[in-house]
Each structure stands twice: as C-alpha cells, then as structure tokens.
C-alpha atoms as a PDB file:
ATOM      1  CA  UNK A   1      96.168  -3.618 138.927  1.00  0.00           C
ATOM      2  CA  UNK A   2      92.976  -1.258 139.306  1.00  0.00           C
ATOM      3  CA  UNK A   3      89.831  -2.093 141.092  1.00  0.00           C
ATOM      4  CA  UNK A   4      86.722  -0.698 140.284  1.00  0.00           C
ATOM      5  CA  UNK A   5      83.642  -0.283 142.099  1.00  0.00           C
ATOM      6  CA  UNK A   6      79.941   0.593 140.953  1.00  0.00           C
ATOM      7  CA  UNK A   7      78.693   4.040 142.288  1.00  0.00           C
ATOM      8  CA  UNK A   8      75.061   3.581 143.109  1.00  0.00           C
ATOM      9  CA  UNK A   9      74.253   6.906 144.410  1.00  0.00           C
ATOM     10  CA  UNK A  10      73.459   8.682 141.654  1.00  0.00           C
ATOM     11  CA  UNK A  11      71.560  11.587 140.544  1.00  0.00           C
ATOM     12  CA  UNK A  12      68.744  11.472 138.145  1.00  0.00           C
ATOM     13  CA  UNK A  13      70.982  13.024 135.676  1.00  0.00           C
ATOM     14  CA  UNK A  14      73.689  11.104 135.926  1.00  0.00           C
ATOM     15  CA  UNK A  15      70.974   8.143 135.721  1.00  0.00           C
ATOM     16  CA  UNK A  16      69.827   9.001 132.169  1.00  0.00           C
ATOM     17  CA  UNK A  17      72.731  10.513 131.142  1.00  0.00           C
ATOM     18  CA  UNK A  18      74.597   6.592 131.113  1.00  0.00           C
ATOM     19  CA  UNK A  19      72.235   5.479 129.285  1.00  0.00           C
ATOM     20  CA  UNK A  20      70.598   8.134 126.424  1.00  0.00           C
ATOM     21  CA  UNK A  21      74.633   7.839 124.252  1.00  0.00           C
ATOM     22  CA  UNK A  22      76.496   5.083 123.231  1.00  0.00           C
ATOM     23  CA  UNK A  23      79.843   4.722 123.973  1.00  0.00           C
ATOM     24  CA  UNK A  24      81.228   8.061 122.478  1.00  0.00           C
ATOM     25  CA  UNK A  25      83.025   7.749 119.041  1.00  0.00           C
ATOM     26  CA  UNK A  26      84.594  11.081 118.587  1.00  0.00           C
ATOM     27  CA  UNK A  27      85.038  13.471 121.281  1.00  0.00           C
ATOM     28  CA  UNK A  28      81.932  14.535 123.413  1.00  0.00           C
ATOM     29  CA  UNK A  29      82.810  17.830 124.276  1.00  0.00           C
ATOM     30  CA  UNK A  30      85.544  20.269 124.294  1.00  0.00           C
ATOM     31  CA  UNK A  31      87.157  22.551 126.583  1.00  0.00           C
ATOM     32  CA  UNK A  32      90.305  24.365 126.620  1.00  0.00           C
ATOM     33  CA  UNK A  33      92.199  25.822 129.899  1.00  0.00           C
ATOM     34  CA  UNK A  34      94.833  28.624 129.550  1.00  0.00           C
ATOM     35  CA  UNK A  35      97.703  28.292 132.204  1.00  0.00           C
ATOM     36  CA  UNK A  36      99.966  30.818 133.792  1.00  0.00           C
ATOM     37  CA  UNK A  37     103.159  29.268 133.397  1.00  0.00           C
ATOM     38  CA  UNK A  38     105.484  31.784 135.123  1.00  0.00           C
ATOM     39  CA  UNK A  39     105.318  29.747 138.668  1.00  0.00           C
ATOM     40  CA  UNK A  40     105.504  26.311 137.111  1.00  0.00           C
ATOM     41  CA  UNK A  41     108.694  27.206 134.631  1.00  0.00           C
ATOM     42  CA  UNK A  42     110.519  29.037 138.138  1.00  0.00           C
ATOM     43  CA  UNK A  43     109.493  25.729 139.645  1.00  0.00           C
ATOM     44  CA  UNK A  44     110.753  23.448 137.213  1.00  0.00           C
ATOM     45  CA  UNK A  45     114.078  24.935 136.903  1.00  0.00           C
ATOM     46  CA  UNK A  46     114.249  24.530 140.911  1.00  0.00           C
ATOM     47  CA  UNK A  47     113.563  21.048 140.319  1.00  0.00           C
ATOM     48  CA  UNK A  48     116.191  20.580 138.044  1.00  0.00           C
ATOM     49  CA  UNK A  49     118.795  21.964 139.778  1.00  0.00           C
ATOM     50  CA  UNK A  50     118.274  19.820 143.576  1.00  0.00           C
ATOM     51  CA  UNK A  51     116.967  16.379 141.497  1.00  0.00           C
ATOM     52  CA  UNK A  52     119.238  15.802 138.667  1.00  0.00           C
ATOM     53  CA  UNK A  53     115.649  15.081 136.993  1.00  0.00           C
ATOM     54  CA  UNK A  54     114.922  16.666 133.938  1.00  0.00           C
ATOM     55  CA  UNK A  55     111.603  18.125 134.982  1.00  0.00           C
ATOM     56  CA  UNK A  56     109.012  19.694 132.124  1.00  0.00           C
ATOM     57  CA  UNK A  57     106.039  21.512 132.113  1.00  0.00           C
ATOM     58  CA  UNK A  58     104.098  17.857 131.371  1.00  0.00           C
ATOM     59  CA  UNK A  59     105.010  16.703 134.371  1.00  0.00           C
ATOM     60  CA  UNK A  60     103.827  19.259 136.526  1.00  0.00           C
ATOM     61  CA  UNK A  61     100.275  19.426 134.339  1.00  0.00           C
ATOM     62  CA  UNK A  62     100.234  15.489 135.319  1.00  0.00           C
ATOM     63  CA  UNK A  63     100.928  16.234 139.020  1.00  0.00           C
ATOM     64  CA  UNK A  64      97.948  18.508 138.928  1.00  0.00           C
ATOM     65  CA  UNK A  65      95.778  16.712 136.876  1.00  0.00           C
ATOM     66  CA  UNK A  66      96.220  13.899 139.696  1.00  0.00           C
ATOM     67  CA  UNK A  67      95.350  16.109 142.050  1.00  0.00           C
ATOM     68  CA  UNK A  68      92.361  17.152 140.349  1.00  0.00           C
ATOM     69  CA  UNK A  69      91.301  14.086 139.679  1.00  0.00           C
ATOM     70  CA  UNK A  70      92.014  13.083 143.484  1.00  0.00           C
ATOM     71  CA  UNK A  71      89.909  15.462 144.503  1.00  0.00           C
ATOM     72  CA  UNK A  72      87.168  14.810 142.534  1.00  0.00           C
ATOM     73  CA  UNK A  73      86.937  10.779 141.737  1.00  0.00           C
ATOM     74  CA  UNK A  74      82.935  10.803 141.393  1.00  0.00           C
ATOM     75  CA  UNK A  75      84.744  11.318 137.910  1.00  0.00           C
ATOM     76  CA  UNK A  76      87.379   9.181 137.679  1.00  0.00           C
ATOM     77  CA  UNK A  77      85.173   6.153 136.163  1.00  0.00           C
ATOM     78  CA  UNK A  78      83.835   5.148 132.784  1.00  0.00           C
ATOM     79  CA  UNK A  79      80.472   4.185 131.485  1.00  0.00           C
ATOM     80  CA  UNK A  80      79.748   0.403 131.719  1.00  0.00           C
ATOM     81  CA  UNK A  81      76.194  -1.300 130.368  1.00  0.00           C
ATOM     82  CA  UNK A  82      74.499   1.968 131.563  1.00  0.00           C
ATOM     83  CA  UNK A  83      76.720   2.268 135.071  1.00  0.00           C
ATOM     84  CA  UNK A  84      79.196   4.234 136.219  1.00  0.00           C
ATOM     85  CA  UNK A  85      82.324   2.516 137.576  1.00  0.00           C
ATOM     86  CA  UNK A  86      85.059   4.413 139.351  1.00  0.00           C
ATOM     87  CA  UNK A  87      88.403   3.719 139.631  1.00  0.00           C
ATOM     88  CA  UNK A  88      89.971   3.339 142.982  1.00  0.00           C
ATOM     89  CA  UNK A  89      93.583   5.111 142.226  1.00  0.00           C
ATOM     90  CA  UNK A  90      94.603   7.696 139.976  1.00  0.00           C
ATOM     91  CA  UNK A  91      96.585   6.244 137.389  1.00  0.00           C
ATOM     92  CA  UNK A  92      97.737   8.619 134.484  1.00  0.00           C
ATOM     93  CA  UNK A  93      98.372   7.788 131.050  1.00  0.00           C
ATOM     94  CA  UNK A  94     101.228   9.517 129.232  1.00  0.00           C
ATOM     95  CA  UNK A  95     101.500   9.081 125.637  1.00  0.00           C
ATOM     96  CA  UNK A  96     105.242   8.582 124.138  1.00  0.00           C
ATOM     97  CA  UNK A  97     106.464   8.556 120.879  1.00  0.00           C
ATOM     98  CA  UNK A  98     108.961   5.823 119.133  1.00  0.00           C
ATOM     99  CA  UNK A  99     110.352   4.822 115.877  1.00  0.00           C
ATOM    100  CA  UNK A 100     110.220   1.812 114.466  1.00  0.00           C
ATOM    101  CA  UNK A 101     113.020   0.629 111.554  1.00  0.00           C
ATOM    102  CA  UNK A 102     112.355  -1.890 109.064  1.00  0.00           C
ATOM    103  CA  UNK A 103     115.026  -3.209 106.938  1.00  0.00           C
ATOM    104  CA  UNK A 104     113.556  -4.461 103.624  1.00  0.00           C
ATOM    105  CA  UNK A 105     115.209  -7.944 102.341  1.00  0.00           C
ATOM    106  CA  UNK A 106     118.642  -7.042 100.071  1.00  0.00           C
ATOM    107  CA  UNK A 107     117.254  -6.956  96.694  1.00  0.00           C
ATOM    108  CA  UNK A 108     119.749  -6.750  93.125  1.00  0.00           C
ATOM    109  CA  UNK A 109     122.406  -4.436  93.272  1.00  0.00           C
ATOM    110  CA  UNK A 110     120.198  -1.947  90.410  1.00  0.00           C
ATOM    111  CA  UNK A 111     117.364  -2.271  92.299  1.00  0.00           C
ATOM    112  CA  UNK A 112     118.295  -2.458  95.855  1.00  0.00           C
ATOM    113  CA  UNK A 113     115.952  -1.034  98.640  1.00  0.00           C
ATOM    114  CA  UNK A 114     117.060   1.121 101.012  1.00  0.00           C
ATOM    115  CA  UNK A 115     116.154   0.964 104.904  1.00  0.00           C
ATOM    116  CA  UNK A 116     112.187   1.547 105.112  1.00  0.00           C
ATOM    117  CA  UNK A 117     110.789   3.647 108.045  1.00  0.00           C
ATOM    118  CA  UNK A 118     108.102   2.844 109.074  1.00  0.00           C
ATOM    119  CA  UNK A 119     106.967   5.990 110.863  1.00  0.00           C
ATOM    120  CA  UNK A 120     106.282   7.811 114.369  1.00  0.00           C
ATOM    121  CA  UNK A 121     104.464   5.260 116.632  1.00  0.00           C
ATOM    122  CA  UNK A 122     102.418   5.984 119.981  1.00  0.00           C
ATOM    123  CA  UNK A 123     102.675   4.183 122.778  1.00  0.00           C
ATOM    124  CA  UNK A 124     102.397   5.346 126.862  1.00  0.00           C
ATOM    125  CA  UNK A 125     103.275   4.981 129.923  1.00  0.00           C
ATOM    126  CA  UNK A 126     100.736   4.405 132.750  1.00  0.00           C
ATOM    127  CA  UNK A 127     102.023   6.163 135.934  1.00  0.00           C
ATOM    128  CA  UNK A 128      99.721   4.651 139.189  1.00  0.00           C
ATOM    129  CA  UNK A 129      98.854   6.196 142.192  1.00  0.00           C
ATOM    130  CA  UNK A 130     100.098   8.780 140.336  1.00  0.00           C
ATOM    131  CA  UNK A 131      98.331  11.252 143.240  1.00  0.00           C
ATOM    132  CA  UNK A 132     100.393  10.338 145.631  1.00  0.00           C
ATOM    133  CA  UNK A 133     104.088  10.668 144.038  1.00  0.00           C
ATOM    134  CA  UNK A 134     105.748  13.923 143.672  1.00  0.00           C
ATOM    135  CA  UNK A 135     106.731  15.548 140.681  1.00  0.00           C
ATOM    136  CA  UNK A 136     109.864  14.322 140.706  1.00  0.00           C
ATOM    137  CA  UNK A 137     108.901  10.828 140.828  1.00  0.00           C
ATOM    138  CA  UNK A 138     106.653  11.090 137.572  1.00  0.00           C
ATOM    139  CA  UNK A 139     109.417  12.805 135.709  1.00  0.00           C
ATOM    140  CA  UNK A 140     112.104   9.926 136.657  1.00  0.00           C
ATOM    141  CA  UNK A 141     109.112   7.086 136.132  1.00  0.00           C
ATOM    142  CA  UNK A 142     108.501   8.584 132.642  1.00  0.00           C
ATOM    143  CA  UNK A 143     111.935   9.013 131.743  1.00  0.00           C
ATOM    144  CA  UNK A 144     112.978   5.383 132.458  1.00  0.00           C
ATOM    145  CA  UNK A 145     109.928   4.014 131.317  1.00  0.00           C
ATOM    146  CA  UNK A 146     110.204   5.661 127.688  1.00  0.00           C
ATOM    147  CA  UNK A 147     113.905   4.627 127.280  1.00  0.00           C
ATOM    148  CA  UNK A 148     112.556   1.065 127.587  1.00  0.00           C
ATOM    149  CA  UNK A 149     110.019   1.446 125.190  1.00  0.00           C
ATOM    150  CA  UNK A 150     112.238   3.554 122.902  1.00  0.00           C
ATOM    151  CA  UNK A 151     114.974   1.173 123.256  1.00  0.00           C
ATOM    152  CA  UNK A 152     112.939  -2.213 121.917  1.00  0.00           C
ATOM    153  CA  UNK A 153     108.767  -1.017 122.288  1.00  0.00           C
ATOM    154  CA  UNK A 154     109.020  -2.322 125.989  1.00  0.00           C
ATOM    155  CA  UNK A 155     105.308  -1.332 127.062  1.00  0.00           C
ATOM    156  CA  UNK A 156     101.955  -2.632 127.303  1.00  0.00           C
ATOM    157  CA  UNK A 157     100.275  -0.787 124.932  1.00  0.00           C
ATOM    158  CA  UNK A 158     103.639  -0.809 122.366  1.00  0.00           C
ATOM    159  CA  UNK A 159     103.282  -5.255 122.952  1.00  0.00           C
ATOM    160  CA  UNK A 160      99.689  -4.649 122.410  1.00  0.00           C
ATOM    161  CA  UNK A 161      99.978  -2.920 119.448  1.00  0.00           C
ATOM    162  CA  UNK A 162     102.287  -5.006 117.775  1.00  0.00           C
ATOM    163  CA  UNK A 163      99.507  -7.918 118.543  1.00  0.00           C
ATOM    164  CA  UNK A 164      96.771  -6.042 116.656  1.00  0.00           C
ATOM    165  CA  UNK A 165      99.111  -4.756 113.583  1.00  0.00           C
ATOM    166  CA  UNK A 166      99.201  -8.869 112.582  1.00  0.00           C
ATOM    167  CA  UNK A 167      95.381  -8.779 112.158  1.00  0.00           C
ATOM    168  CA  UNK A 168      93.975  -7.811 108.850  1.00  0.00           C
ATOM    169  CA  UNK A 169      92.831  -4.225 109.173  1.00  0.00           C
ATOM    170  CA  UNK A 170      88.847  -4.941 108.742  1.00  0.00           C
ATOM    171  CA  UNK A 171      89.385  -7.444 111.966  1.00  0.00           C
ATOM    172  CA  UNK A 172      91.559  -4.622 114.272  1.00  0.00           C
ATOM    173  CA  UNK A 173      88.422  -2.605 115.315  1.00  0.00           C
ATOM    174  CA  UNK A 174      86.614  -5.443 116.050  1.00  0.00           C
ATOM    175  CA  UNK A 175      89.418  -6.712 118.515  1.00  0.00           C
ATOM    176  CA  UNK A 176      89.716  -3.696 119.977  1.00  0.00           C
ATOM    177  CA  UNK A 177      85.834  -3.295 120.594  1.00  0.00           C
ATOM    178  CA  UNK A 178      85.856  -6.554 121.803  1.00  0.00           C
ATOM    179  CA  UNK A 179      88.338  -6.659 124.145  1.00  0.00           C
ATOM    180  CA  UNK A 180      87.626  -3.436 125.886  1.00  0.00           C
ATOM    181  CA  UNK A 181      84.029  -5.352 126.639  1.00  0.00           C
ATOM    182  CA  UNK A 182      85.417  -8.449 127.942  1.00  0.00           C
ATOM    183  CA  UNK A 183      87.931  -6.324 129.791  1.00  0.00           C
ATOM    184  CA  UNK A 184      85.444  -3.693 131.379  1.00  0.00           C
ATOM    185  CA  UNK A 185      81.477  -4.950 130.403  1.00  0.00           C
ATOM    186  CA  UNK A 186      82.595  -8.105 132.012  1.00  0.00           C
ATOM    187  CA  UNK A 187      85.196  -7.624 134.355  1.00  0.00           C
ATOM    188  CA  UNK A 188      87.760 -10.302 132.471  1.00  0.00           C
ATOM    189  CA  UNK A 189      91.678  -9.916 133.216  1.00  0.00           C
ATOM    190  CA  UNK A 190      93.265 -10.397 129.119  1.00  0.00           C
ATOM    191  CA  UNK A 191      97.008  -9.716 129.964  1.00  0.00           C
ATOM    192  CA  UNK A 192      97.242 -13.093 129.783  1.00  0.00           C
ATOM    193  CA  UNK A 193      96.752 -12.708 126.119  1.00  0.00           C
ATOM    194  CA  UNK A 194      98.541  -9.503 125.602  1.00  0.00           C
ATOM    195  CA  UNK A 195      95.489  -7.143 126.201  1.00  0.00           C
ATOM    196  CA  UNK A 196      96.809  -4.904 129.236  1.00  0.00           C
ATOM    197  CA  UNK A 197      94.261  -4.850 132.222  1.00  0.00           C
ATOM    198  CA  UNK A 198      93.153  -0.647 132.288  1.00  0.00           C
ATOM    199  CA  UNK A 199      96.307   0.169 130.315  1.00  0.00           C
ATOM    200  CA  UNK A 200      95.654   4.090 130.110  1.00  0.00           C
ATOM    201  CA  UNK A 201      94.201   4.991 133.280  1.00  0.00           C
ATOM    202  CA  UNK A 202      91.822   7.992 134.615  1.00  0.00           C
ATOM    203  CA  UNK A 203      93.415   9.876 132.322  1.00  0.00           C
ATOM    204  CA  UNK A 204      95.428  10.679 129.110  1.00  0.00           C
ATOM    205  CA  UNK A 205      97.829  13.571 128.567  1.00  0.00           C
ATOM    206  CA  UNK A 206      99.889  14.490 125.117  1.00  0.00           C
ATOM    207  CA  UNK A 207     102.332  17.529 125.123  1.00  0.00           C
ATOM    208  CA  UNK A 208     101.661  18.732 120.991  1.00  0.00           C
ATOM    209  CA  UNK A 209     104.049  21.853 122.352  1.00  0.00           C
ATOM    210  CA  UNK A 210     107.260  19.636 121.459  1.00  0.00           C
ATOM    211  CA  UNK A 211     106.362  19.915 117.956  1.00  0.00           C
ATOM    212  CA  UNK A 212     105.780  23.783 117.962  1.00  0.00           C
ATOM    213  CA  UNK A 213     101.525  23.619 117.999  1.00  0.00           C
ATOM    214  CA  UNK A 214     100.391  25.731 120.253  1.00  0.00           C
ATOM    215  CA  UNK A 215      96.359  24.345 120.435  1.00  0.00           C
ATOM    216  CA  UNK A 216      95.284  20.865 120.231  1.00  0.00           C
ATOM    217  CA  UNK A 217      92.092  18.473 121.057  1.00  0.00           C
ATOM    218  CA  UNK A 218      92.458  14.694 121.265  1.00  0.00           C
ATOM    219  CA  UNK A 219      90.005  12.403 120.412  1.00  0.00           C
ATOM    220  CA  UNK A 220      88.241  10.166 123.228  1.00  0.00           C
ATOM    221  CA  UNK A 221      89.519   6.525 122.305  1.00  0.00           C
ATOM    222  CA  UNK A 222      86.491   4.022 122.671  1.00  0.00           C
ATOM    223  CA  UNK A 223      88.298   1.301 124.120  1.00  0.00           C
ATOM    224  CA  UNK A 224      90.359   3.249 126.512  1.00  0.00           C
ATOM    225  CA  UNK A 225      87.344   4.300 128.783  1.00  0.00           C
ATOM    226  CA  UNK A 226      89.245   7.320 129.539  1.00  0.00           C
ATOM    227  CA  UNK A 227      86.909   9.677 130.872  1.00  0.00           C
ATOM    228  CA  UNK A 228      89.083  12.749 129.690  1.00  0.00           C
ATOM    229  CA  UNK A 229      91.986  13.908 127.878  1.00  0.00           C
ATOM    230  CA  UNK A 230      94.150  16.597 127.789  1.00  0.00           C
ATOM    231  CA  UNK A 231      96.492  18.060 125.208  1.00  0.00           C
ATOM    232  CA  UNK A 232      99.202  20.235 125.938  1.00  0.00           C
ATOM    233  CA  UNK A 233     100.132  23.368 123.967  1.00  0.00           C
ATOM    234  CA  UNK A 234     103.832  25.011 123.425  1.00  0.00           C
ATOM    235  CA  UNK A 235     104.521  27.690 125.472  1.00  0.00           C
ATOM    236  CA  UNK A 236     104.431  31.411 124.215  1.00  0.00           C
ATOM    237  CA  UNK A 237     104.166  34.780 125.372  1.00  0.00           C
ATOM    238  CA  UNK A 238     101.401  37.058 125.264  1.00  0.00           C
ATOM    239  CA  UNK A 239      99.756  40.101 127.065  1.00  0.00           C
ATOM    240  CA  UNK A 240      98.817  39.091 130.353  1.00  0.00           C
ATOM    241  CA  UNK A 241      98.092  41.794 133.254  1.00  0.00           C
ATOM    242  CA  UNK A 242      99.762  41.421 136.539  1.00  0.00           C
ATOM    243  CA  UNK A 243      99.474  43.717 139.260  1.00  0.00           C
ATOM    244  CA  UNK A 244      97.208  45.907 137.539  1.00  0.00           C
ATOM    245  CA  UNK A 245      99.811  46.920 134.279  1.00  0.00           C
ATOM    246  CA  UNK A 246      99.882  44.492 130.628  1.00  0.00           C
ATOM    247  CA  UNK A 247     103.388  42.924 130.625  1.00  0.00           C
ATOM    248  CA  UNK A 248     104.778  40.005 128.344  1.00  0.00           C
ATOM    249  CA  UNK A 249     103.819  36.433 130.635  1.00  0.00           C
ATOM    250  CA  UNK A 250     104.537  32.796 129.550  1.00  0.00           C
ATOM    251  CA  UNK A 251     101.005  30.894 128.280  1.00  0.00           C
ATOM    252  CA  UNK A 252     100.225  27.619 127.454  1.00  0.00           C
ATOM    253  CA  UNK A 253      96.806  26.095 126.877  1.00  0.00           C
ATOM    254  CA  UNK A 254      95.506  22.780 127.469  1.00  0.00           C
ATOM    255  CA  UNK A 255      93.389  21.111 125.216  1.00  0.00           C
ATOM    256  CA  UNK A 256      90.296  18.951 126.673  1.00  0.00           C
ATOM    257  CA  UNK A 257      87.963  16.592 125.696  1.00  0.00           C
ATOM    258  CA  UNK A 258      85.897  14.851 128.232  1.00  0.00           C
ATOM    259  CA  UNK A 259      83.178  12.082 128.313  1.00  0.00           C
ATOM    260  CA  UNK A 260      80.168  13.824 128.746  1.00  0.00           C
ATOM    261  CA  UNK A 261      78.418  10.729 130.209  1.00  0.00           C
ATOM    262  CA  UNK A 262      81.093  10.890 132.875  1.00  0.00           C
ATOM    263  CA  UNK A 263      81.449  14.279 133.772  1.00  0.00           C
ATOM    264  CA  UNK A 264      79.869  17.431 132.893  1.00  0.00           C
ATOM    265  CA  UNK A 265      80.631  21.354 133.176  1.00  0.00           C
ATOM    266  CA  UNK A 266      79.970  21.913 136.977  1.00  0.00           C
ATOM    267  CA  UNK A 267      82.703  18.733 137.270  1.00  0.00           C
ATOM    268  CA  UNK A 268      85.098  20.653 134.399  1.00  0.00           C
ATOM    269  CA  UNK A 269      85.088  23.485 136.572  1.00  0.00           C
ATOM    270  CA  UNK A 270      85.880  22.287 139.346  1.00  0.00           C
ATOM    271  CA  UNK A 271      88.775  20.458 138.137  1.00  0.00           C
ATOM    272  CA  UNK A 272      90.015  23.562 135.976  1.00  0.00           C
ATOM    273  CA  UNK A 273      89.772  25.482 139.388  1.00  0.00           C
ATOM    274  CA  UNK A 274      92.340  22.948 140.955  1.00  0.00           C
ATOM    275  CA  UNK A 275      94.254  22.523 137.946  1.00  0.00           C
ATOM    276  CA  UNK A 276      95.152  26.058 137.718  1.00  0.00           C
ATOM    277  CA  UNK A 277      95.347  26.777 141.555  1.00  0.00           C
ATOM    278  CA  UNK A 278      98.176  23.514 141.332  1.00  0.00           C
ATOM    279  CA  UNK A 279     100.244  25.296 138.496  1.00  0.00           C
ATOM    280  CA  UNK A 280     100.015  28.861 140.403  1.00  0.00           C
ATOM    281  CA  UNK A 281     101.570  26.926 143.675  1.00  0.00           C
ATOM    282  CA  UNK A 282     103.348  24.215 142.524  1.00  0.00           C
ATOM    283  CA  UNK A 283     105.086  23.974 145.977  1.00  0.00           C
ATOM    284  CA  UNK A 284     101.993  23.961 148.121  1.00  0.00           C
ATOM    285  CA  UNK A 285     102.029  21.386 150.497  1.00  0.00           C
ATOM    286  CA  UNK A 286      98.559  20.291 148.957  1.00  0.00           C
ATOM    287  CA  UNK A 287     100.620  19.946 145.796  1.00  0.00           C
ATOM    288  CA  UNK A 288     103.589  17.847 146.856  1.00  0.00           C
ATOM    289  CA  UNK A 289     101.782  16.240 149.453  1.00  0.00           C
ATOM    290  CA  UNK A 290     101.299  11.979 149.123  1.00  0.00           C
END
C-alpha cells in the first residue's frame, strides 16, 4: 500500500499553480520523446536469451521511466485540495488488454443468437517499487499478472470495473469522482468495498505499437491522479545520423501527457534527459541497479 506525504516546501509557482485549475479533465499538456532503439532492441534480445523472459521494448521504457521518476519524485505526487502530495515508491501502472465473452440465453431454433462479444476491455497491472526491480522482474511480474487477469479479469482495476458497469451509466462518473475524493481528498482506504487503494500508481504506460500506430497521446484520467502518462509507439526505421553519415536506425516515439499542476517543462526535461540516457545504456549499473 502507498503512503503519501504533503510537500510543504514549495515555490511560489508551484503555490498558485495547485490552486488556479481544477482537477484536469482532458490532458494538460503534451509532449512527445523520440527514442533510439538500437541499444534497447540488442539489449532485449540479450535478455531473452540468459532469462527465459520474454522481454519487450515496454518493459525497458517502464524500467526507465522508474528511474526517471526515482530521480525526480518532487513529481511523483498529485494535486489534493490545493496541495501537492507525493508518493513514497514508484509504482507503475501498465495497462493490459482482455476479452470478455457473453453467451446470450438459447433463443428458438429460427431465431437463435449466436455468442455476443462484448469487446476489448482495459485493465492494468500496478508494478511497486517498480525502481528498484530489474527489467527482468517487470517483464515476469507483467506476464503472470496479465495471464491472471486474462484468464478470469483477476485485477483490481478489472474487479473494479466490473463494480461500476452494474451502475446506471448517469451514476458511473459520479462514483468514480467520488471515490477518488474519499480515497485521496480524504485519505479513506475503499478496498474494502472494491475501490483499489492508488490502483495506477506514479505513472501509466500503454504500448499503441502492438496494434501498428506509430504516435499516440493518452488522456489524463481524473480519478487516477496520475501525474503523467506515456504512450508507446511501434517501432520503425528512419534516417538517423550516426557517426557523422545518415544510415537506416530503429525509432520509436513516446507519447506524453502530463499534469501541468504537477510538473512542468524544466521537470519534462529532466526526466526526458534520463529517460533517453536509460534506453542508450540499458546495462548501466545506474540502470539495473535496486
């Protein structure tokens, strides 16, 4: 479970800036962050071969998000009654699709219904502490954990989902709204009631590159107080210059949105800096290091 604590050292800024916006409703600004991927593909198939673990390029970007986010947890927080309240671990969010199958009732032979789909559904996996496990350890976390919830929705937010699709749709925002108050405005523990306590984390990462789209945003989700999120592009080749001549390189870019309340460009980057510094070395010892 996360703890927070209230910054009080703030500057004046940072003072006004908590209080001049509501909580954000659509994303507050936009960045986007191209990334060598040369050293982190070399890296991954390395992985692969001494782990058994089927490593991937999300896993890495999650590594060095946590690092990032390590490194700089004056914005690892979220905006509460006009403070700013840090979180005391890095705890990443990664989202996961699942299917869910509904047979419809047998009907009369003529008219019988076939089995309904529902659809795609989102749900995550919250990796804690996620700074101080290697890359290996988020890839096998990830992996088990989305078998679960592909296997029968075993997650938080898949259990809290399926609380809030009984509700008539007019009541679901409310809920929503309302429980992210009790559960951050007043410091109330709801898993007791199915609400998961900080159930996505410092941060929230999507890879769109699984279904071939190569540059993506994400909305900031309200009750989530999820200071940033990051969307990750498929990887293609371009033009890149190395060693002074143009040859074909490997690029993918990462889509951000950040709360602007929270964080602001000198704090973007910063953390772009160690992002991309992460990918170029994934085997620094600053990288792998707990």
């Amino acid at each position: 479970m996360s703890v927070f604590h209230e910054r009080r050292s703030l500057p004046t800024w940072r003072k006004v800036a908590l209080s001049a916006w509501g909580a954000p409703r659509s994303p507050t600004a936009y960045g986007m962050l191209d990334i060598d991927c040369e050293p982190s593909l070399a890296y991954i198939e390395r992985l692969r071969e001494t782990s058994g673990e089927k490593v991937t390029l999300t896993h890495v970007l999650g590594r060095a998000v946590a690092i990032a986010l390590a490194e700089h947890p004056e914005v690892n927080g979220f905006v509460s009654g006009g403070r700013l309240m840090l979180r005391d671990t890095v705890d990443l969010f990664f989202q996961v699709v699942y299917f869910d199958d509904d047979e419809a009732p047998d009907a009369p032979a003529m008219g019988k219904r076939k089995k309904e789909k529902k659809g795609a559904n989102l749900a995550g996996v919250k990796v804690r502490g996620a700074d101080r496990k290697s890359t290996v350890d988020i890839a096998r976390e990830l992996r088990e954990s989305a078998t679960k919830i592909r296997a029968r929705g075993d997650a938080e937010t898949a259990r809290g989902s399926a609380m809030l699709a009984k509700l008539p749709g007019p009541l679901v925002g409310l809920a929503t709204r309302a429980g992210a108050a009790l559960s951050y405005d007043l410091g109330m523990n709801l898993s007791r009631f199915g609400i998961p306590y900080d159930a996505f984390g410092s941060c929230m990462i999507t890879n769109v590159g699984v279904f071939g789209v190569t540059v993506a945003w994400a909305p900031l989700i309200e009750m989530s107080r999820v200071p940033v999120v990051l969307t990750l592009g498929a990887v293609r080749e371009v033009p890149v210059v190395r060693n002074g001549a143009v040859v074909v390189g490997r690029v993918a870019t990462v889509g951000v949105a950040f709360d602007h309340r929270v964080m602001d460009g000198y704090h973007a980057g910063k953390m772009a800096h160690t992002v991309q510094e992460a990918m170029a070395s994934p085997e620094s010892a600053r990288a792998l290091a707990p």
